[in-house]
N, C-alpha and C. Protein backbone atom coordinates (compact mmCIF):
# COMPACT_ATOMS: atom_id res chain seq x y z
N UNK A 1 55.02 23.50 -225.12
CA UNK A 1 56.00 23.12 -224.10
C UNK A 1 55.38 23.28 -222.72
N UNK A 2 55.62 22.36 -221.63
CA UNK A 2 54.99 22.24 -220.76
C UNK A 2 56.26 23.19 -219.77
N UNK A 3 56.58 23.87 -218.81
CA UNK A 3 57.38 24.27 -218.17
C UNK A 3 56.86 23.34 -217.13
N UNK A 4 58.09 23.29 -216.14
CA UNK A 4 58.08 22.41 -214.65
C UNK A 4 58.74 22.96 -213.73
N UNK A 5 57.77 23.26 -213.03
CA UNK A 5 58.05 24.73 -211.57
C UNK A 5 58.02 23.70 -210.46
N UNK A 6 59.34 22.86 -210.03
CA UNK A 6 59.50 22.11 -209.20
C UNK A 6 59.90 22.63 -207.51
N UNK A 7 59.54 22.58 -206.15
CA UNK A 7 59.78 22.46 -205.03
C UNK A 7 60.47 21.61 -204.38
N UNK A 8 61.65 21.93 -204.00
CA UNK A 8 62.58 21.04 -203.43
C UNK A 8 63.14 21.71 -202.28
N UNK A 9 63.65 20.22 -201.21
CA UNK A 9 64.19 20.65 -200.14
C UNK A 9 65.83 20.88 -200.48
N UNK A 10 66.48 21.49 -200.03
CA UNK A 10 67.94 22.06 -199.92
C UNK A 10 67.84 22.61 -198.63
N UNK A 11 69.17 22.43 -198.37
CA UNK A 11 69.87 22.55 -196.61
C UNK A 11 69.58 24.14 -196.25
N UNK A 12 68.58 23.85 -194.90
CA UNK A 12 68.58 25.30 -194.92
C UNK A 12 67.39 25.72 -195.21
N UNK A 13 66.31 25.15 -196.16
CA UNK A 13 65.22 25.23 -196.68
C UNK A 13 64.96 24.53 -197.86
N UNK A 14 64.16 25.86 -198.64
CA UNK A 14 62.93 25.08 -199.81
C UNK A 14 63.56 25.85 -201.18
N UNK A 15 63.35 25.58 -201.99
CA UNK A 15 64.02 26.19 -203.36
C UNK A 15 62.74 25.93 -204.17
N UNK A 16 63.25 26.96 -205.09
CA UNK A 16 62.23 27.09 -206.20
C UNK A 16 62.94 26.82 -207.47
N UNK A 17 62.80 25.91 -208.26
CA UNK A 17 63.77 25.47 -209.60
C UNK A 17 62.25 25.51 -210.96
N UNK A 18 63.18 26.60 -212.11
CA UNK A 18 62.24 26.03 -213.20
C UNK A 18 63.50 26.68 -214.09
N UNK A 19 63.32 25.72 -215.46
CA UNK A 19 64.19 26.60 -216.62
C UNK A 19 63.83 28.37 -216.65
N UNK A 20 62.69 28.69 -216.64
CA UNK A 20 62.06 29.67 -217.00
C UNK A 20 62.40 31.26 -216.04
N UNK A 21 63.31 30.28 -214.77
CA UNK A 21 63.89 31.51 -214.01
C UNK A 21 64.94 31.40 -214.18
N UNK A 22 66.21 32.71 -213.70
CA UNK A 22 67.74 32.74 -213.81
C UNK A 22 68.25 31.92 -213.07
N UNK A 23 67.97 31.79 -212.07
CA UNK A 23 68.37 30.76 -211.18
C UNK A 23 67.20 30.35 -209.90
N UNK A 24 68.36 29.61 -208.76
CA UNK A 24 66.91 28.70 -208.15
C UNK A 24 66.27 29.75 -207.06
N UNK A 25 65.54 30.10 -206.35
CA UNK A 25 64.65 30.79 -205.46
C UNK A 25 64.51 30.10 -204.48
N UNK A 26 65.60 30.17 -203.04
CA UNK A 26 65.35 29.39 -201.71
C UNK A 26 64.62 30.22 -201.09
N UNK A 27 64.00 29.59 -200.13
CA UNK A 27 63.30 30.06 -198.64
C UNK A 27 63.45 29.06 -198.00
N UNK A 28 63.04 29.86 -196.54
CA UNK A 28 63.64 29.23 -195.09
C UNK A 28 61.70 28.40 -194.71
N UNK A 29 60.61 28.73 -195.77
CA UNK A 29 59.64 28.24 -195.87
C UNK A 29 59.01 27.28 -196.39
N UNK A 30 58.63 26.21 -196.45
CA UNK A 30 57.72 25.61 -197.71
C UNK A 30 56.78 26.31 -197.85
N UNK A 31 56.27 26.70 -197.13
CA UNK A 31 54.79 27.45 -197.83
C UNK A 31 54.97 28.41 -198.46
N UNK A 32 56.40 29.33 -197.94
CA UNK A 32 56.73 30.41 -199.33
C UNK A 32 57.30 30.18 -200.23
N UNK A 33 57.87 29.01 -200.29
CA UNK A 33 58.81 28.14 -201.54
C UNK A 33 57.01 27.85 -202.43
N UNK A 34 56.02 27.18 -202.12
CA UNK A 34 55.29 26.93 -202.52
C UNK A 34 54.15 27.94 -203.40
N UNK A 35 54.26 28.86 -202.47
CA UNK A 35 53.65 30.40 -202.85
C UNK A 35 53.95 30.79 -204.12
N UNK A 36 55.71 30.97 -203.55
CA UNK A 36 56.40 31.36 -205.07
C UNK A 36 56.14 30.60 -206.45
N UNK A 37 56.00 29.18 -206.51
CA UNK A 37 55.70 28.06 -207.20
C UNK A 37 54.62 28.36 -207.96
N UNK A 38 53.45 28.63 -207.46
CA UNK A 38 52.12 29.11 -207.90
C UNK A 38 52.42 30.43 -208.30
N UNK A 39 52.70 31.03 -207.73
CA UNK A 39 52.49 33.07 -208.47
C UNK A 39 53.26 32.44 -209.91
N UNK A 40 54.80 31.67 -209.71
CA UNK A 40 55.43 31.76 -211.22
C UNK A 40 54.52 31.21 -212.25
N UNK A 41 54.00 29.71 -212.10
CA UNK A 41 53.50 29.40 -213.02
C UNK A 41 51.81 29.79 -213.33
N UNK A 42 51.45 30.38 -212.26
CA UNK A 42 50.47 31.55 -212.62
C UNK A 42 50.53 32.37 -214.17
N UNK A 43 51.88 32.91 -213.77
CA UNK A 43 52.31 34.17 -214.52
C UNK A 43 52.67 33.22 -216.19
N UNK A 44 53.28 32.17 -216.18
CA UNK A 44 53.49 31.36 -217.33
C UNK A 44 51.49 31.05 -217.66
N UNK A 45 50.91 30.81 -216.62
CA UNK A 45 49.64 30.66 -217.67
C UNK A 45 49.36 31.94 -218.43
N UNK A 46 49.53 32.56 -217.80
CA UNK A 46 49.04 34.21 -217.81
C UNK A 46 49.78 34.04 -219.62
N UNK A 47 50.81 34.18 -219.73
CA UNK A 47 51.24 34.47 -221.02
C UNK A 47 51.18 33.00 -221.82
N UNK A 48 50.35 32.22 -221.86
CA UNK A 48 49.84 31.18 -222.71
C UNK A 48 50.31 29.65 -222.61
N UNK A 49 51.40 29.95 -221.36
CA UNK A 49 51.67 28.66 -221.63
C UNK A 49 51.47 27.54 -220.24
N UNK A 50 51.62 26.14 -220.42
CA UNK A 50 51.21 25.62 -219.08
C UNK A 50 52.68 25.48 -218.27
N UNK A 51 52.17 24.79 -217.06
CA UNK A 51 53.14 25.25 -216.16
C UNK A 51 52.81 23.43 -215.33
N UNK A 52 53.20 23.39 -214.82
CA UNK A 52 53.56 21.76 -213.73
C UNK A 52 54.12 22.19 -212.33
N UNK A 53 53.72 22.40 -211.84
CA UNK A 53 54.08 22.81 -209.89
C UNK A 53 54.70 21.15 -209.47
N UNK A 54 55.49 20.72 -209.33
CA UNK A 54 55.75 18.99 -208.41
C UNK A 54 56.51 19.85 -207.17
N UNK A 55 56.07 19.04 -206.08
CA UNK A 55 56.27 19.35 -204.72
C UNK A 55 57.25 17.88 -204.27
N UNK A 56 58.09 18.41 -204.03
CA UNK A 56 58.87 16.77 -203.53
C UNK A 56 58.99 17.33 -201.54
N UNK A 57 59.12 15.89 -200.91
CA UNK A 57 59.38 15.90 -199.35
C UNK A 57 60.77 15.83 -199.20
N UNK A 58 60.96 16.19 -198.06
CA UNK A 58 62.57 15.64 -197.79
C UNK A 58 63.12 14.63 -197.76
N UNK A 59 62.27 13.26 -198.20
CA UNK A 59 62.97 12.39 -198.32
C UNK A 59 62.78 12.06 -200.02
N UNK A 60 62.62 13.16 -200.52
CA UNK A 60 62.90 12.97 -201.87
C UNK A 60 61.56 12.69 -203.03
N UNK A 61 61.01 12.50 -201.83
CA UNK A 61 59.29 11.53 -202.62
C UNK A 61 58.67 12.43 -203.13
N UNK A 62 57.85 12.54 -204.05
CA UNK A 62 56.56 13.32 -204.89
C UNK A 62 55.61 13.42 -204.01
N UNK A 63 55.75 14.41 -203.66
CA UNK A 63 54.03 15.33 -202.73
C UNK A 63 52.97 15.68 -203.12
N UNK A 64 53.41 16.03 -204.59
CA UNK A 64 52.32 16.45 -205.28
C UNK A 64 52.00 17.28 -206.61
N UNK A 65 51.24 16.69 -206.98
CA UNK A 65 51.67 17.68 -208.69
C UNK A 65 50.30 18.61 -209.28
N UNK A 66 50.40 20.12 -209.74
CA UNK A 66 49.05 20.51 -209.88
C UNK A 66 49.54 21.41 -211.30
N UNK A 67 48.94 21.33 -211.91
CA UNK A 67 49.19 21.68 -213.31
C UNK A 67 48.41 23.37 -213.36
N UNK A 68 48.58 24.39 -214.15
CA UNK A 68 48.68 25.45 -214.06
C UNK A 68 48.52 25.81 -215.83
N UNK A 69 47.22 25.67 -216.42
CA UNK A 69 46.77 26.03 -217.76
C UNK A 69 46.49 27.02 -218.37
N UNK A 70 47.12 27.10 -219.56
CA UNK A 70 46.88 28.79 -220.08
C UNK A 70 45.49 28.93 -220.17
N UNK A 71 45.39 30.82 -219.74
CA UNK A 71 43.88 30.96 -219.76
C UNK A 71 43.26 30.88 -220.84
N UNK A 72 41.80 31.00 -221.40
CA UNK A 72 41.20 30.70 -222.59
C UNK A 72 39.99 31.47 -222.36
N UNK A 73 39.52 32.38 -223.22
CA UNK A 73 38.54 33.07 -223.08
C UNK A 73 37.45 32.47 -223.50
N UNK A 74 35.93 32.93 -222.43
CA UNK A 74 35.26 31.88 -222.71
C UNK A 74 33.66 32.76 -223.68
N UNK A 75 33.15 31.70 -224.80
CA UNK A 75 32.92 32.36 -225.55
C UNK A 75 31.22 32.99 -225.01
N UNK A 76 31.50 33.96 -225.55
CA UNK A 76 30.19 35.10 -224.91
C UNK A 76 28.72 34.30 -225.30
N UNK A 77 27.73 34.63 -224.63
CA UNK A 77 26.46 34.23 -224.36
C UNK A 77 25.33 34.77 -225.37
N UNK A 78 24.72 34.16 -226.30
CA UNK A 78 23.74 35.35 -226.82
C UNK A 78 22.30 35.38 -226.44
């Protein structure tokens, strides 16, 4: 399952929306709406699974999308 850690504008500011939280996470920031975006689906790679960051503008449009992959250990050297 792919989770989708989306950035959106709402009045007032920036929100943070994913199933994977209780509810949505505003700031009066994008860059800390964005911050937050990355640490969460950080933390979803962290425990195996991927994650989808989409950044939308205020006029609704796709800003940008950066995907966030579970880690994978890489195999040792002999």
């Amino acid at each position: 399952m792919v989770h989708t850690v989306s950035v959106i504008p709402v009045s007032g500011g920036w929100a943070v929306n994913a199933l994977a939280i209780a509810a949505p996470m505003v700031f009066f920031s994008g860059a800390k709406a964005e911050a937050a975006a990355r640490r969460l689906a950080e933390t979803l790679a962290h425990r195996g699974e991927t994650a989808e960051i989409r950044i939308f503008l205020r006029d609704g449009s796709l800003a940008g999308r950066f995907v966030c992959a579970p880690m994978t250990e890489l195999p040792m050297a002999s």
